[in-house]
Every structure is written in structure tokens, then in C-alpha cells.
C-alpha atoms as a PDB file:
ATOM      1  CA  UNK A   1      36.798  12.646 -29.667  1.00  0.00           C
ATOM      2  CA  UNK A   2      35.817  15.406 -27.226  1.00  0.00           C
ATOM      3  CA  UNK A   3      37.609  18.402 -26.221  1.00  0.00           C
ATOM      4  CA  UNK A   4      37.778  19.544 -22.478  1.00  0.00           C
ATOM      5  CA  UNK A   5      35.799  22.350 -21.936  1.00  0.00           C
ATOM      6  CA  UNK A   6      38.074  25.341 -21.101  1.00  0.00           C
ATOM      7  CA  UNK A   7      36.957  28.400 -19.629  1.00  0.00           C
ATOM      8  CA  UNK A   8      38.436  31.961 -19.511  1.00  0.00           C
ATOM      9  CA  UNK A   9      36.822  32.209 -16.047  1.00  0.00           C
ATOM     10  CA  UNK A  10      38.323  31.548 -12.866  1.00  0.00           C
ATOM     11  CA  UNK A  11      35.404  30.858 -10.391  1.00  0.00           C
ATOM     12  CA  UNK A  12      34.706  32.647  -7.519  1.00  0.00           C
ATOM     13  CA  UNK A  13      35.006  35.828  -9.392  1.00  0.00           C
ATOM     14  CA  UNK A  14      33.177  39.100  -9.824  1.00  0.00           C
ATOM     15  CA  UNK A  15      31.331  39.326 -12.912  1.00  0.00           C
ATOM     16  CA  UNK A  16      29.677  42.448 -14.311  1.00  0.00           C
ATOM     17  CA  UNK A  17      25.997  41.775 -16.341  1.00  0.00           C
ATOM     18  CA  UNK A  18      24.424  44.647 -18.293  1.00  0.00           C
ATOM     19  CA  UNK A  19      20.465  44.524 -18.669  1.00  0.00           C
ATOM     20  CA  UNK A  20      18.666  47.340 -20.731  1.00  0.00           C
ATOM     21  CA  UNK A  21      15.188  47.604 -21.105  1.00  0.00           C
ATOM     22  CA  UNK A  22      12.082  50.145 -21.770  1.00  0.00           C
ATOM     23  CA  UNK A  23      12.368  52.660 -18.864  1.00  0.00           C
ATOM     24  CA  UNK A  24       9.379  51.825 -16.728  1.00  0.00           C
ATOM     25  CA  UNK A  25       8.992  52.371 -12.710  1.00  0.00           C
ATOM     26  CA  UNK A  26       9.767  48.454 -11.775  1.00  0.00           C
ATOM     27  CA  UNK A  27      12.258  47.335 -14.085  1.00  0.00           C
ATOM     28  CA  UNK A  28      14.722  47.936 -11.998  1.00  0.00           C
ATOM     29  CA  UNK A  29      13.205  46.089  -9.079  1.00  0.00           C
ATOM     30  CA  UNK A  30      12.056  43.366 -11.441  1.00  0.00           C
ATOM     31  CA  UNK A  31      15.585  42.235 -12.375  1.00  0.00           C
ATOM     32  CA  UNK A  32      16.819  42.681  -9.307  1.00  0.00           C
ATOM     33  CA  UNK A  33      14.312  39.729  -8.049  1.00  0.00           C
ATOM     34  CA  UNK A  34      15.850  37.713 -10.898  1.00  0.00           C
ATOM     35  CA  UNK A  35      19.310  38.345  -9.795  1.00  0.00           C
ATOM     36  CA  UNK A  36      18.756  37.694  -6.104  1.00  0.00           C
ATOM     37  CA  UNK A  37      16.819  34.186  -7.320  1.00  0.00           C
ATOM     38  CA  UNK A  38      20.479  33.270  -8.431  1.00  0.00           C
ATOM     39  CA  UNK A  39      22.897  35.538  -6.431  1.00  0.00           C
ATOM     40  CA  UNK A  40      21.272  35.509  -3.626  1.00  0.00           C
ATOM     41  CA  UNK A  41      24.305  37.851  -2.069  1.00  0.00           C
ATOM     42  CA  UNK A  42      24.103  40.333  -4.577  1.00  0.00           C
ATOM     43  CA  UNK A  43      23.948  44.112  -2.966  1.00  0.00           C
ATOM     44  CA  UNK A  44      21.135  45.594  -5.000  1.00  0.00           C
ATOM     45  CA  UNK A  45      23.107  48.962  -3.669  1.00  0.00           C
ATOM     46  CA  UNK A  46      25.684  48.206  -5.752  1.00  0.00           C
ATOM     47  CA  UNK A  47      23.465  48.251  -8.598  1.00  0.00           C
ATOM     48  CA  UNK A  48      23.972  50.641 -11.544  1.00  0.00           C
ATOM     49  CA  UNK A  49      21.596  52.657 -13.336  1.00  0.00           C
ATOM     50  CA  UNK A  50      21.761  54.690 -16.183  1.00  0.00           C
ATOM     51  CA  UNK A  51      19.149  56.429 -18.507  1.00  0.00           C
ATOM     52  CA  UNK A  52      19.261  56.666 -22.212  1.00  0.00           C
ATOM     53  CA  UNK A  53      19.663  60.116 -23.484  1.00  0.00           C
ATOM     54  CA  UNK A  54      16.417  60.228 -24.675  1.00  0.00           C
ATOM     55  CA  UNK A  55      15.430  58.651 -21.544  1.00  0.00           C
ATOM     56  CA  UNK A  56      13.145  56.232 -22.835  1.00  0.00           C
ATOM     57  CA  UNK A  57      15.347  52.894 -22.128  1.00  0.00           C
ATOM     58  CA  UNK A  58      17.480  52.211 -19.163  1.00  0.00           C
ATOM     59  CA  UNK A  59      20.418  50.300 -18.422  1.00  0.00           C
ATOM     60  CA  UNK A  60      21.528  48.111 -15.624  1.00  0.00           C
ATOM     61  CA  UNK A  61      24.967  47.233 -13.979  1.00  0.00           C
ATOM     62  CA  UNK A  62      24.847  44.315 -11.733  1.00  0.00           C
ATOM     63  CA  UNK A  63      28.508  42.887 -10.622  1.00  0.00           C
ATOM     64  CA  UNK A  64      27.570  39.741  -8.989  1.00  0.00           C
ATOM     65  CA  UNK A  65      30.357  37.291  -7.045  1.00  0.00           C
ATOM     66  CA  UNK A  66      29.742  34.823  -9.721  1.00  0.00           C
ATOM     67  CA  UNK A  67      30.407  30.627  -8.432  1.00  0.00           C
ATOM     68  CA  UNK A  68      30.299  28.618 -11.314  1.00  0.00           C
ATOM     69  CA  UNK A  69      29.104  28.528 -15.353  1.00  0.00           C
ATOM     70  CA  UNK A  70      25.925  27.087 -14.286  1.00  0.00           C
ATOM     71  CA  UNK A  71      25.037  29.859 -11.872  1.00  0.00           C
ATOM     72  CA  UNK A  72      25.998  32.458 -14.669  1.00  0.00           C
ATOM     73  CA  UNK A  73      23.974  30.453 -17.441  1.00  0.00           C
ATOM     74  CA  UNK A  74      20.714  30.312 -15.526  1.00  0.00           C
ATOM     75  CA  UNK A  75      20.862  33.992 -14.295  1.00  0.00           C
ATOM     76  CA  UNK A  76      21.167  35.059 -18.579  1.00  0.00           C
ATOM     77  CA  UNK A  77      18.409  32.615 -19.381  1.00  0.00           C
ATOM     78  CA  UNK A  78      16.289  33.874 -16.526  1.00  0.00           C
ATOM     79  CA  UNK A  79      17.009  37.434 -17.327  1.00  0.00           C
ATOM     80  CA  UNK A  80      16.534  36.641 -21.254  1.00  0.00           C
ATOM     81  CA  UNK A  81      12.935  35.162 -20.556  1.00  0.00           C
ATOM     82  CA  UNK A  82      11.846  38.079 -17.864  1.00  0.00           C
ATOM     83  CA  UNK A  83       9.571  40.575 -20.469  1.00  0.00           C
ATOM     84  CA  UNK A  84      10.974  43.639 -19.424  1.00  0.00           C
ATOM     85  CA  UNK A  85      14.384  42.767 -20.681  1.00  0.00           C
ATOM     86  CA  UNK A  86      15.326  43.777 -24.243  1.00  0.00           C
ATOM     87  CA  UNK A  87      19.184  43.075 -24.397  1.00  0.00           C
ATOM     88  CA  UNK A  88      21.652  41.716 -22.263  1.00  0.00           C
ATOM     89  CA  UNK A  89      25.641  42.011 -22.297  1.00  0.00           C
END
């Protein structure tokens, strides 16, 4: 017997994800390609960025307006696969 799927989600919402990786001059333009590919209206504006304090990683806050499970679970697999990327949240 299967259980419905529930979801703690109500879609549309807004949905912060948090990308870190080695700090190096196009990461930061790197995953924002990746996160346009699925959100296409993402501001990159809006886009957070904050250095390690010994500066050598980099972390990234992108809030996208997030439609559906699917649209969330191919933007973490992209972002997963993209070699720049060392962790997401």
C-alpha cells in the first residue's frame, strides 16, 4: 500500500538555497547560469555573497520563487553536479 506523498511546501513559494564553494573569480557567475537554467526569474541582484573568514571558500544565497518539487529537485541536482560546488543547503 502506498502513502500519499505529503509535502511541507506550499508551491509558489520563496525558497532560499545556500551554495559554497572554493572562492574563485566565476563561481559566482557559474551558479548563477545554473539557477537561471531553472528559475529563469531569479534576480541575480538579489543574490548573496559571503566570504569565509579565511577567505578561501565562499558562500551563496539565492531565494528563488520556487513552482513545484520538480523545479527544486533539478536545480540541487544541477547545482550538485556543477564542479565548482562543494556543499549545498
Amino acid at each position: 500500500m502506498s502513502t500519499p506523498s505529503t509535502s511541507l511546501l506550499n508551491f509558489p513559494c520563496d525558497f532560499p538555497i545556500k551554495i559554497f564553494g572554493k572562492r574563485v573569480d566565476e563561481f559566482a557567475q557559474e551558479v548563477l547560469k545554473v539557477v537561471l537554467e531553472h528559475a529563469p526569474d531569479f534576480n541575480g541582484e538579489t543574490m548573496e555573497i559571503r566570504a569565509s573568514a579565511q577567505k578561501n571558500y565562499i558562500s551563496l544565497t539565492c531565494t528563488i520563487r520556487a513552482t513545484s518539487r520538480e523545479q527544486l529537485d533539478n536545480l540541487y541536482m544541477a547545482l550538485h553536479k556543477h564542479p565548482l560546488v562543494k556543499l549545498l543547503l
